[in-house]
Protein backbone atom coordinates (compact mmCIF):
# COMPACT_ATOMS: atom_id res chain seq x y z
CA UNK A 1 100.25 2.10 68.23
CA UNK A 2 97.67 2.37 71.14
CA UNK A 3 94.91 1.57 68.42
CA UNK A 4 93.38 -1.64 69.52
CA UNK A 5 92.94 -2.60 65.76
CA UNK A 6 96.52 -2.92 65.71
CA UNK A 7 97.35 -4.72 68.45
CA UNK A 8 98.62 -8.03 67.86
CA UNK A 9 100.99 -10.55 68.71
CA UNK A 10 103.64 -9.37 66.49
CA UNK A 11 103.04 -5.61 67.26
CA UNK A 12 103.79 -6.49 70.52
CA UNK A 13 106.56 -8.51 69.54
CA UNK A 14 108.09 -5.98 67.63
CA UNK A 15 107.41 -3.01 70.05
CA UNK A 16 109.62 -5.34 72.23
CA UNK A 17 112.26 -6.57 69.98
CA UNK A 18 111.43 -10.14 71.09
CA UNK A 19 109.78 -13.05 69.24
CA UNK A 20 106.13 -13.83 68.34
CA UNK A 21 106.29 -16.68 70.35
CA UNK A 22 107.78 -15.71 73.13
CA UNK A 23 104.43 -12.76 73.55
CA UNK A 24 102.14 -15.99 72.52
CA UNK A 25 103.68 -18.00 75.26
CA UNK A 26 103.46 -15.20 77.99
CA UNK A 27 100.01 -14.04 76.60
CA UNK A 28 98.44 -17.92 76.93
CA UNK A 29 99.75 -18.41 80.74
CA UNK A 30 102.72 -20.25 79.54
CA UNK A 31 105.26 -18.52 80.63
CA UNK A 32 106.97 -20.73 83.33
CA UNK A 33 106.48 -23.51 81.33
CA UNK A 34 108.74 -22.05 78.95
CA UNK A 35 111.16 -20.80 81.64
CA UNK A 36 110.77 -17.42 80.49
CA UNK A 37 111.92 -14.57 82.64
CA UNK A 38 109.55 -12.59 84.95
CA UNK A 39 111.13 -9.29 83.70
CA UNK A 40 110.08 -10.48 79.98
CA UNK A 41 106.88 -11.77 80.85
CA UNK A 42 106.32 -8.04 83.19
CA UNK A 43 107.40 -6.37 80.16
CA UNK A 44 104.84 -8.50 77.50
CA UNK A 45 102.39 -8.27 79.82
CA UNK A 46 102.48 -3.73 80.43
CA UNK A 47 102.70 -3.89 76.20
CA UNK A 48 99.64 -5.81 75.93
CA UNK A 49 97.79 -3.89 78.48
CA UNK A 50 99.25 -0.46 77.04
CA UNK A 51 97.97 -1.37 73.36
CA UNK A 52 94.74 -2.63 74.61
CA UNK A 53 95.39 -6.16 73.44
CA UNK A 54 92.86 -8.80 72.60
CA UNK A 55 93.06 -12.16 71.74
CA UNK A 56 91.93 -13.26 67.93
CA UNK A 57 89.60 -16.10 69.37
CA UNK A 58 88.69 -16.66 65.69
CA UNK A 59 92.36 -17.14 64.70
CA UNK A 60 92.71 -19.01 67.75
CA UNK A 61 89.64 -21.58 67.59
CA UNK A 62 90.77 -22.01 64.06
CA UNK A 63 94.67 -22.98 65.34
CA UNK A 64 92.95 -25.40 67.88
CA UNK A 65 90.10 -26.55 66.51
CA UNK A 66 88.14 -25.78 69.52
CA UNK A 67 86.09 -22.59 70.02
CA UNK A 68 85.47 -23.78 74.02
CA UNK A 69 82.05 -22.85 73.26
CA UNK A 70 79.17 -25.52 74.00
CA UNK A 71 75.21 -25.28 72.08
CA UNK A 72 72.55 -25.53 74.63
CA UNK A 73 68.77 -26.08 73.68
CA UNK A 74 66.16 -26.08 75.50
CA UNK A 75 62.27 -26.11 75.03
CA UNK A 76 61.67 -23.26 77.32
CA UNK A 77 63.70 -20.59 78.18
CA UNK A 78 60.24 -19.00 80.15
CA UNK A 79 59.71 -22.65 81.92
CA UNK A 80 61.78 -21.95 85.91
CA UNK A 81 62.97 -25.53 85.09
CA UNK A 82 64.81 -24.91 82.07
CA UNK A 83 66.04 -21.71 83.03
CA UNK A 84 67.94 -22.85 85.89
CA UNK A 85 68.81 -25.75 83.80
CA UNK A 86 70.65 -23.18 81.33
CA UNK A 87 71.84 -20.82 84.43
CA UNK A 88 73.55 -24.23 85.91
CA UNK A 89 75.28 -25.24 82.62
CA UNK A 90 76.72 -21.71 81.98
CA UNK A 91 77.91 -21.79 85.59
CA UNK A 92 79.53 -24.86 85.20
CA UNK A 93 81.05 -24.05 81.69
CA UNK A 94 82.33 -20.82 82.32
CA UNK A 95 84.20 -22.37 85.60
CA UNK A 96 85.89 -24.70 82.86
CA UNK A 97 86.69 -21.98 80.12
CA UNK A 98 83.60 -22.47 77.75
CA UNK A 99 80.89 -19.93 76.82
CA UNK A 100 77.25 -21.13 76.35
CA UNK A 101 75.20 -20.30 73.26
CA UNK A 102 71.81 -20.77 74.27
CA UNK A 103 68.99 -21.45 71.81
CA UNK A 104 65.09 -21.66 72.94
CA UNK A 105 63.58 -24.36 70.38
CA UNK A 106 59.84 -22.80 72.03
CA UNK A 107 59.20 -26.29 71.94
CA UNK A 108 59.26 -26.87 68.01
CA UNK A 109 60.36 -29.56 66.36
CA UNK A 110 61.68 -27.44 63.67
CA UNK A 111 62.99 -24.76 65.35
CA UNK A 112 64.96 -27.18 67.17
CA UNK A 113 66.66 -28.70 64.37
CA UNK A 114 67.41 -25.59 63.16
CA UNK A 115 69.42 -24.69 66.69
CA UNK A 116 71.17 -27.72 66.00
CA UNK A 117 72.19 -27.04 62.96
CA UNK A 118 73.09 -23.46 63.52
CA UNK A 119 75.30 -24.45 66.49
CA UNK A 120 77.16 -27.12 63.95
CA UNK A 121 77.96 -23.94 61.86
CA UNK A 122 79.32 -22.50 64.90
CA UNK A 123 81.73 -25.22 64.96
CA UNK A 124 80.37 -25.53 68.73
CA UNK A 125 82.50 -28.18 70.86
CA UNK A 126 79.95 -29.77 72.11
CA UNK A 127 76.06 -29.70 72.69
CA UNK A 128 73.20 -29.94 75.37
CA UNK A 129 70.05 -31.09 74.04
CA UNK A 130 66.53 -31.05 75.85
CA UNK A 131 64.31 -32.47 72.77
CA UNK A 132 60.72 -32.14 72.77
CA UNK A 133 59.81 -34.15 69.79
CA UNK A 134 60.42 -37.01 67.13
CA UNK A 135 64.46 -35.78 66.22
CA UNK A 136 65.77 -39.05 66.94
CA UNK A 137 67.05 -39.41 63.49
CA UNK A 138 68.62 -36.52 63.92
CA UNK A 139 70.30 -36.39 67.12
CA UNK A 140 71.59 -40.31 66.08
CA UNK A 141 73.01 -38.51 62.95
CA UNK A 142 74.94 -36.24 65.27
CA UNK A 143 76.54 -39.11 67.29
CA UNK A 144 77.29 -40.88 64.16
CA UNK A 145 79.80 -37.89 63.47
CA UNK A 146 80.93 -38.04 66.74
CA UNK A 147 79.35 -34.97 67.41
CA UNK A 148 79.85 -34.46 71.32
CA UNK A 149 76.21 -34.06 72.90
């Protein structure tokens, strides 16, 4: 059971003759919360690190519906400005719990629309755009759908 491919939620559950939710609720930093005992939550916690255990973040953005991940675009990635544009935002992200995917438009029109609507199919929570051209329709599109931007 030390394969990592089979560590799960319920494995662990199981291994531990407790409940799927309990694990979930000690695994997501919940565990006071749910006035669950420090022996249980010791015991969860050794399992998980024993079988090597990962969280689904698939599974989980799915549950959610938020994959705390934010789109950044910028024109530049080369240009000192825009870099330390994109090195603040990750900074500040990760501090709050989000990743950044970072796409460099290389200050195309076209590539940039295409970032956007790669990070869409990401099912990104939000996005940071730097345009460099004539995507108004676009990015007015976006807040249409209440795409966050």
């Amino acid at each position: 059971m030390g394969d990592k491919k089979t560590a799960s939620l319920k494995s662990i559950a199981a291994e531990l003759g407790i409940s799927v939710s309990v694990v979930s609720r000690v695994l997501s930093g919940k565990a006071r919360q749910y006035r669950i005992s420090e022996k249980t939550e010791k015991r969860v916690q050794d399992e998980a690190d024993r079988l090597g255990f990962s969280p689904n973040l698939i599974a989980s953005s799915l549950r959610l519906k938020k994959t705390h991940t934010i789109g950044l675009i910028i024109p530049d990635i080369s240009n000192n400005f825009f870099s330390s544009v994109a090195r603040f935002v990750t900074i500040e992200a990760r501090k709050r719990g989000y990743s950044i995917i970072l796409c460099d438009s290389q200050g195309n029109d076209q590539t940039e629309i295409e970032a956007i609507r790669l990070l869409q199919s990401r099912s990104v929570d939000g996005l940071i755009i730097t345009p460099v051209g004539q995507i108004g329709g676009l990015l007015k599109g976006l807040l249409l759908r209440k795409v966050d931007m």
